[in-house]
PDB file of N, CA and C in Angstrom:
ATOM      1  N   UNK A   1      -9.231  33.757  -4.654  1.00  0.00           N
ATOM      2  CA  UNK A   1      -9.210  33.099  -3.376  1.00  0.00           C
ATOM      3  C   UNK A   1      -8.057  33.683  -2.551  1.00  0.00           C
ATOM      4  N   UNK A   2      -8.393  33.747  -0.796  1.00  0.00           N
ATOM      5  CA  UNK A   2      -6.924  34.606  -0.631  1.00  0.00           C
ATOM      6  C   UNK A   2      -6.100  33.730   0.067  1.00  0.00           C
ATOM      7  N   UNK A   3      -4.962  34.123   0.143  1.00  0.00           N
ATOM      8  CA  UNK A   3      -3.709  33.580   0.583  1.00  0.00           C
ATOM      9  C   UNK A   3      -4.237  32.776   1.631  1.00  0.00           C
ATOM     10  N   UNK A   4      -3.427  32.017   2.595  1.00  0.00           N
ATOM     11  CA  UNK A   4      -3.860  31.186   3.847  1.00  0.00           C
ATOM     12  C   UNK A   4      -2.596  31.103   4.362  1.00  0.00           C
ATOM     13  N   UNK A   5      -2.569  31.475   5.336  1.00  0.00           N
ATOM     14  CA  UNK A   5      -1.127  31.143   6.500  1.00  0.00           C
ATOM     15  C   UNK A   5      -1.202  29.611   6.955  1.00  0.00           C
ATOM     16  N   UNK A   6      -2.109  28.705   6.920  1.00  0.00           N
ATOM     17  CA  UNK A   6      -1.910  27.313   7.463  1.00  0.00           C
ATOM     18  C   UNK A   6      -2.196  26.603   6.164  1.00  0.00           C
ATOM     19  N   UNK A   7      -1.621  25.498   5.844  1.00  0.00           N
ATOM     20  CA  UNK A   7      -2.345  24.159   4.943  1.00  0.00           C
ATOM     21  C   UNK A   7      -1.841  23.108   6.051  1.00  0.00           C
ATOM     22  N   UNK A   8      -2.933  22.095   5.304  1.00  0.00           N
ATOM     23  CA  UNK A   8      -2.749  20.784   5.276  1.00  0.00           C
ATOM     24  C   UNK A   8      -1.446  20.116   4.451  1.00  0.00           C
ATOM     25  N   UNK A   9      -0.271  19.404   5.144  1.00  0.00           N
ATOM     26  CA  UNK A   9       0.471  18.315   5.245  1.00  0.00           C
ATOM     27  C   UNK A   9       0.164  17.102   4.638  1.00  0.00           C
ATOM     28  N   UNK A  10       0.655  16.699   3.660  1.00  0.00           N
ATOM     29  CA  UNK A  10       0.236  15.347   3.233  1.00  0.00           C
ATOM     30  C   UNK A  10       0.559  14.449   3.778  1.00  0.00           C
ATOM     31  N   UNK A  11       0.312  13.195   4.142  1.00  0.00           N
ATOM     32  CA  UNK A  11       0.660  12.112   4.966  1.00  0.00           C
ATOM     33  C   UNK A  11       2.231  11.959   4.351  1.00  0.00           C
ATOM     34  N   UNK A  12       2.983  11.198   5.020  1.00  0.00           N
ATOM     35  CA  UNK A  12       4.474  10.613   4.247  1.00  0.00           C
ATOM     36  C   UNK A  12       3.811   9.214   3.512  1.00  0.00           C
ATOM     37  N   UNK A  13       3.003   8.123   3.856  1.00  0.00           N
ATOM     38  CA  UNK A  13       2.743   7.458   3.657  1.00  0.00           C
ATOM     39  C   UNK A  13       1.112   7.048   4.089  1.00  0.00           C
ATOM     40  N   UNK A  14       0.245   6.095   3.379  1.00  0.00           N
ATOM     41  CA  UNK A  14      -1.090   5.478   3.492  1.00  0.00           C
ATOM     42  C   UNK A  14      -0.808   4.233   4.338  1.00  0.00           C
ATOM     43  N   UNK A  15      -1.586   4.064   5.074  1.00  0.00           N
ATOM     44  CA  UNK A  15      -1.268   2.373   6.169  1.00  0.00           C
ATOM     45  C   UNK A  15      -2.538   1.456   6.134  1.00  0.00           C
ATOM     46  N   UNK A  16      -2.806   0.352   6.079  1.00  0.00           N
ATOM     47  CA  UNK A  16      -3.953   0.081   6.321  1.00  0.00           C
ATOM     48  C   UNK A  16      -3.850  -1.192   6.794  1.00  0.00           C
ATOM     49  N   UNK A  17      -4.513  -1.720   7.310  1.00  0.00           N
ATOM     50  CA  UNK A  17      -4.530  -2.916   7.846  1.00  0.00           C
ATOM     51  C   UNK A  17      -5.607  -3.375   7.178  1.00  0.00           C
ATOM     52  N   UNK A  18      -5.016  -5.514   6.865  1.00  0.00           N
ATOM     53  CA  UNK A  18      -5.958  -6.601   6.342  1.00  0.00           C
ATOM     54  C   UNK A  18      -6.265  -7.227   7.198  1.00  0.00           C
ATOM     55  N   UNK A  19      -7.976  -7.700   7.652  1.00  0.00           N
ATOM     56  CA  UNK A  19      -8.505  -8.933   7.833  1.00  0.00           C
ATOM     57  C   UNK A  19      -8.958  -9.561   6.886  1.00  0.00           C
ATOM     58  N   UNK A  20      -9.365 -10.950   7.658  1.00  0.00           N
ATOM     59  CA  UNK A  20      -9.642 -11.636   6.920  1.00  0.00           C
ATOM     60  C   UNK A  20     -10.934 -12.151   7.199  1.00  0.00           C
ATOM     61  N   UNK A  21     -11.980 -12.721   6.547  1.00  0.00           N
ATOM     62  CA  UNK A  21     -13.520 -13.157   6.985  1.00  0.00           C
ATOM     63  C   UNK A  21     -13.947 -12.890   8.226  1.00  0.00           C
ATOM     64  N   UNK A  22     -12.853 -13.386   9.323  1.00  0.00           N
ATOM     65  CA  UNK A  22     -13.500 -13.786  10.507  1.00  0.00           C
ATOM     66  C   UNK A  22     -12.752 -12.236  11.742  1.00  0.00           C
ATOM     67  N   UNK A  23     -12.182 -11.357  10.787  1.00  0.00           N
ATOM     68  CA  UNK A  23     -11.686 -10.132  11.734  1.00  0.00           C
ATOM     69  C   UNK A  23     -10.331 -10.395  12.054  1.00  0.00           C
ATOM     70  N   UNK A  24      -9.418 -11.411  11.933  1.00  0.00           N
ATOM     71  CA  UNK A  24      -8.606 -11.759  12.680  1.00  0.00           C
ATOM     72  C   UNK A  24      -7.601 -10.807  11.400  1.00  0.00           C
ATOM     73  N   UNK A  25      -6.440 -10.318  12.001  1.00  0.00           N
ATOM     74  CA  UNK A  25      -5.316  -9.673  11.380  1.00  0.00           C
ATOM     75  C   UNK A  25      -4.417 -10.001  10.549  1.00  0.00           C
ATOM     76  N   UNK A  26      -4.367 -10.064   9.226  1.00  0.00           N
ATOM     77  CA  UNK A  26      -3.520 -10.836   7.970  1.00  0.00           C
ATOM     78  C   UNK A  26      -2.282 -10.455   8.182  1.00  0.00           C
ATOM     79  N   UNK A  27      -2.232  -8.879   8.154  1.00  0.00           N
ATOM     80  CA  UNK A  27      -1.268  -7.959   7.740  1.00  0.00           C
ATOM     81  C   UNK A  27      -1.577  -6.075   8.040  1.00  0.00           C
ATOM     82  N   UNK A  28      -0.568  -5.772   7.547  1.00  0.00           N
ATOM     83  CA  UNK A  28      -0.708  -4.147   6.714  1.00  0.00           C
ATOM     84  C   UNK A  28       0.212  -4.269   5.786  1.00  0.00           C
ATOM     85  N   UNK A  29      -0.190  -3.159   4.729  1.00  0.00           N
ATOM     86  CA  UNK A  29       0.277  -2.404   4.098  1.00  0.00           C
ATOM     87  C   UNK A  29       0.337  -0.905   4.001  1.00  0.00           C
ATOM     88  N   UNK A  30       1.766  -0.985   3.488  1.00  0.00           N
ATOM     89  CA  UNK A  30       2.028   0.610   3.318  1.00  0.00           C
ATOM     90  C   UNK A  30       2.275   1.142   1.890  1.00  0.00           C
ATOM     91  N   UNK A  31       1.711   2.393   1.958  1.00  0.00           N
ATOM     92  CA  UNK A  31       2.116   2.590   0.743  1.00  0.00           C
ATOM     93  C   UNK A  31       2.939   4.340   0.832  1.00  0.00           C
ATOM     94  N   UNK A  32       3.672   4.235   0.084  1.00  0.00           N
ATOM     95  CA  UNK A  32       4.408   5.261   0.203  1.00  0.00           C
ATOM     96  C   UNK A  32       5.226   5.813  -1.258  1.00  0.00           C
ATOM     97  N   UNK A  33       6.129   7.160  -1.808  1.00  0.00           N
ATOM     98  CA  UNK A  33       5.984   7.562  -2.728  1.00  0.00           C
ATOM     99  C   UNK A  33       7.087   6.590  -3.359  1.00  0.00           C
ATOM    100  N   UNK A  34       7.924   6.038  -2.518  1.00  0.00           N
ATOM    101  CA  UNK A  34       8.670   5.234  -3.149  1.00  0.00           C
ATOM    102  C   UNK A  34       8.590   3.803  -3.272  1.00  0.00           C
ATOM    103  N   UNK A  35       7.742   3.105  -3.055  1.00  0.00           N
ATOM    104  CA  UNK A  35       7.488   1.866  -3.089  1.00  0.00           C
ATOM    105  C   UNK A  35       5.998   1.348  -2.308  1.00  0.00           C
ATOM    106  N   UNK A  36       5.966   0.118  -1.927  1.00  0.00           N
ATOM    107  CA  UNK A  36       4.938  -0.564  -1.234  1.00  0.00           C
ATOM    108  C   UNK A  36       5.375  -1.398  -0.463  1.00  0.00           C
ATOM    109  N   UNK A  37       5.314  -1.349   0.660  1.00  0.00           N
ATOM    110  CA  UNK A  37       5.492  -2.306   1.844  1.00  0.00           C
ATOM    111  C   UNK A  37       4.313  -3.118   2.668  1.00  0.00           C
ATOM    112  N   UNK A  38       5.423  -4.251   2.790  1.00  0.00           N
ATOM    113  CA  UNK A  38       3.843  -5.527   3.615  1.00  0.00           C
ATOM    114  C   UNK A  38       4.550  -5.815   4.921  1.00  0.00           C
ATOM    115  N   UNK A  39       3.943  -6.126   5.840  1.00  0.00           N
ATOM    116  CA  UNK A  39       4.238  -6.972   7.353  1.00  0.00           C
ATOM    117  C   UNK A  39       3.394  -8.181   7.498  1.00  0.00           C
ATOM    118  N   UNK A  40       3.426  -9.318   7.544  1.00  0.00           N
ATOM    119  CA  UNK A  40       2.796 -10.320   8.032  1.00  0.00           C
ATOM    120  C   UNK A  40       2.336  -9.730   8.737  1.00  0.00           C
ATOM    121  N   UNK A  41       1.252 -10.707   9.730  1.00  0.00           N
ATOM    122  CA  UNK A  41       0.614 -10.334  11.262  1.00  0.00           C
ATOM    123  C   UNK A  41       1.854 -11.327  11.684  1.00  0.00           C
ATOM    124  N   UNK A  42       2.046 -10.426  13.428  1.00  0.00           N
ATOM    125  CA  UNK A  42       3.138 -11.016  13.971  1.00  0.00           C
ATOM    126  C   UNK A  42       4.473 -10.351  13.363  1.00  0.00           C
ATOM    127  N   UNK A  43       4.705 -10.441  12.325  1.00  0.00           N
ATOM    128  CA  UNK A  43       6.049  -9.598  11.964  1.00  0.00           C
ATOM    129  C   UNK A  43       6.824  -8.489  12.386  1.00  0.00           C
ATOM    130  N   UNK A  44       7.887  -7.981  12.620  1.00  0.00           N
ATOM    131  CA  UNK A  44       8.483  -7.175  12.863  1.00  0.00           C
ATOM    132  C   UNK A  44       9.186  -6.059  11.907  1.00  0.00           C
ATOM    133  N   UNK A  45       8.757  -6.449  11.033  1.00  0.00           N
ATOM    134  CA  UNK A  45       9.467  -5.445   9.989  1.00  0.00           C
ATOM    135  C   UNK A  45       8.346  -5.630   8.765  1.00  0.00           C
ATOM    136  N   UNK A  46       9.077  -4.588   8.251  1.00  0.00           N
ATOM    137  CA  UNK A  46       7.911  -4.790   6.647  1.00  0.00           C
ATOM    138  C   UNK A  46       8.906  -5.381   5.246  1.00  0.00           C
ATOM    139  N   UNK A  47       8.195  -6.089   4.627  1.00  0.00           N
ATOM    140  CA  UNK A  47       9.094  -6.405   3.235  1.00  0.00           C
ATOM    141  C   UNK A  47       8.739  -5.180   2.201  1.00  0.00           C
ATOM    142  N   UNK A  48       9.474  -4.492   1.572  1.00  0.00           N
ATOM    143  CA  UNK A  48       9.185  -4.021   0.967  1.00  0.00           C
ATOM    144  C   UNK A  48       9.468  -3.956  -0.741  1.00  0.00           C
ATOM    145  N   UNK A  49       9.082  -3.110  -1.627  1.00  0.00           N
ATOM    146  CA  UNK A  49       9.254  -3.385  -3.304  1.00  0.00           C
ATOM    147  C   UNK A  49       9.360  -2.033  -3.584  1.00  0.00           C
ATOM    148  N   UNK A  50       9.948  -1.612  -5.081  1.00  0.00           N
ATOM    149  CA  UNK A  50       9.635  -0.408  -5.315  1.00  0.00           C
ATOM    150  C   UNK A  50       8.848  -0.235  -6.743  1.00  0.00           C
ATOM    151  N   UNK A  51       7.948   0.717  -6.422  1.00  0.00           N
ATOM    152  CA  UNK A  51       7.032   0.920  -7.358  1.00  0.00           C
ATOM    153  C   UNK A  51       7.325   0.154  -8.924  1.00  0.00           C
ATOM    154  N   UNK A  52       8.443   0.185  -9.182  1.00  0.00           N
ATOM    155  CA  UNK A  52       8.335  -0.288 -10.766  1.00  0.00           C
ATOM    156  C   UNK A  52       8.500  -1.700 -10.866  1.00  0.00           C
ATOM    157  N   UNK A  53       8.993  -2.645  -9.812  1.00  0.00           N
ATOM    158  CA  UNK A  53       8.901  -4.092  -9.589  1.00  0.00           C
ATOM    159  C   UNK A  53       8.087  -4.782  -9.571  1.00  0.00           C
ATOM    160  N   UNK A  54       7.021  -3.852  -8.821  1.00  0.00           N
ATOM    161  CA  UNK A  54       5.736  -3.625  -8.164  1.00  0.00           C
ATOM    162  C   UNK A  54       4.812  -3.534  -9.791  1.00  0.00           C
ATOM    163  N   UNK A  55       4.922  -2.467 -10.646  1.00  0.00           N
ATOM    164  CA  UNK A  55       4.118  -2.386 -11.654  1.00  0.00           C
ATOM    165  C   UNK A  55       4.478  -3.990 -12.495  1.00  0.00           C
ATOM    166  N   UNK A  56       5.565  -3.375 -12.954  1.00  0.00           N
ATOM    167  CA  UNK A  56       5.996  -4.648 -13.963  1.00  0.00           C
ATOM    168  C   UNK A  56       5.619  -6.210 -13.511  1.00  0.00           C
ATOM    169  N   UNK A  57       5.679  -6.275 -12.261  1.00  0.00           N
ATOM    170  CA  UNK A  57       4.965  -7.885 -11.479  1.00  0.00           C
ATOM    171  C   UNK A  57       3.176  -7.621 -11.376  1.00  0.00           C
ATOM    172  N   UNK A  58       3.013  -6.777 -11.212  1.00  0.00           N
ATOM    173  CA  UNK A  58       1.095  -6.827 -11.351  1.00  0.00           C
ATOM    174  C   UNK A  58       0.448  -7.099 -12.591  1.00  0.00           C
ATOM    175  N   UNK A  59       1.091  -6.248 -13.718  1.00  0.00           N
ATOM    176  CA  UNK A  59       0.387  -6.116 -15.497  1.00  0.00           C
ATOM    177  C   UNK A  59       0.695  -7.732 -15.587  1.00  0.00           C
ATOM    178  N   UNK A  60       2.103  -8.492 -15.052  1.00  0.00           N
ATOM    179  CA  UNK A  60       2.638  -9.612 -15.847  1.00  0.00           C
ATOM    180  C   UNK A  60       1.395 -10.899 -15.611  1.00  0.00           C
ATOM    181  N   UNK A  61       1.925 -11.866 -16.472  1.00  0.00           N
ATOM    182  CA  UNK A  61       1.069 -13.345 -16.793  1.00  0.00           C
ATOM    183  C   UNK A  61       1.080 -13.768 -14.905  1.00  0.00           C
ATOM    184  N   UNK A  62       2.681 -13.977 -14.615  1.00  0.00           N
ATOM    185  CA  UNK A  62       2.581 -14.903 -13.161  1.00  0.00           C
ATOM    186  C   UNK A  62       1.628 -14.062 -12.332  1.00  0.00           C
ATOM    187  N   UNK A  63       1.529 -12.649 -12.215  1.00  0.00           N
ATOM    188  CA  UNK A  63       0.553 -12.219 -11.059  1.00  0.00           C
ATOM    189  C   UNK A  63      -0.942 -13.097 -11.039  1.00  0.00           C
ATOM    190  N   UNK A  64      -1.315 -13.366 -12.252  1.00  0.00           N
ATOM    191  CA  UNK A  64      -2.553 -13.717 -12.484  1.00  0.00           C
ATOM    192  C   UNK A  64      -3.272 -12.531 -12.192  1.00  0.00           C
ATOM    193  N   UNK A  65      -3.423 -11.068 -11.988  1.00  0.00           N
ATOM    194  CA  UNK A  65      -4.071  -9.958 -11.642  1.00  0.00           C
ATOM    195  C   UNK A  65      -4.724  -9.686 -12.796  1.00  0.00           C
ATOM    196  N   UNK A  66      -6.102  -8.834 -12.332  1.00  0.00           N
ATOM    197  CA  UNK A  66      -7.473  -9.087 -13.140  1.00  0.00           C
ATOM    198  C   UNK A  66      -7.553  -7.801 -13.296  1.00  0.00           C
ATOM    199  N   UNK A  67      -7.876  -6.990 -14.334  1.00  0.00           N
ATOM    200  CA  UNK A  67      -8.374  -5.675 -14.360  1.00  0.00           C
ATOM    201  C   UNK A  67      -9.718  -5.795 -13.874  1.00  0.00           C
ATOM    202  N   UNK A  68     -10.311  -3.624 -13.169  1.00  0.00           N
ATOM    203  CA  UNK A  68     -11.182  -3.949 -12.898  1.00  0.00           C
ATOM    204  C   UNK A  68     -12.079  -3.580 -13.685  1.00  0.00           C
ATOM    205  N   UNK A  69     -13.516  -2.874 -13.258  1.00  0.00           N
ATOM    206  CA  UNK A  69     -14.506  -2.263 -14.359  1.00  0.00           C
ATOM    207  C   UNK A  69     -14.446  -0.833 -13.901  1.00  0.00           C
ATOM    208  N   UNK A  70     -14.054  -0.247 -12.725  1.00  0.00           N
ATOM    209  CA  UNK A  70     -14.038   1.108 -12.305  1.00  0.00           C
ATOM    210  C   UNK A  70     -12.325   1.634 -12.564  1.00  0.00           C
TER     211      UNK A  70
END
């Protein structure tokens, strides 16, 4: 394959925005290489976690989090 003078840039971070049933705006989240960040709707800032707070609180009993089938 030959060389290429241009690539593609990876994002710094993934963003996405939550509704909820009726369309109306929950939140976003971000995700990024060092952690995961949330904003309420309305909020001004994001709360954020870092990845291993983040793991160790999802696997645990209090998350109540469900594995999936995929």
């Amino acid at each position: 394959m030959p060389a290429y003078k241009n690539s593609f840039r990876s994002p710094e971070h993934i963003e996405a925005t939550i509704v909820d049933g009726t369309g109306s705006v929950v939140g976003k989240i971000r995700i990024k290489p060092s952690g995961i960040l949330w904003k309420p709707s309305g909020a001004h800032k994001y709360y954020s976690v870092p990845w291993t707070k983040f793991a160790d609180w999802i696997v645990s009993k209090a998350a109540s989090a469900k594995t999936t089938t995929k």
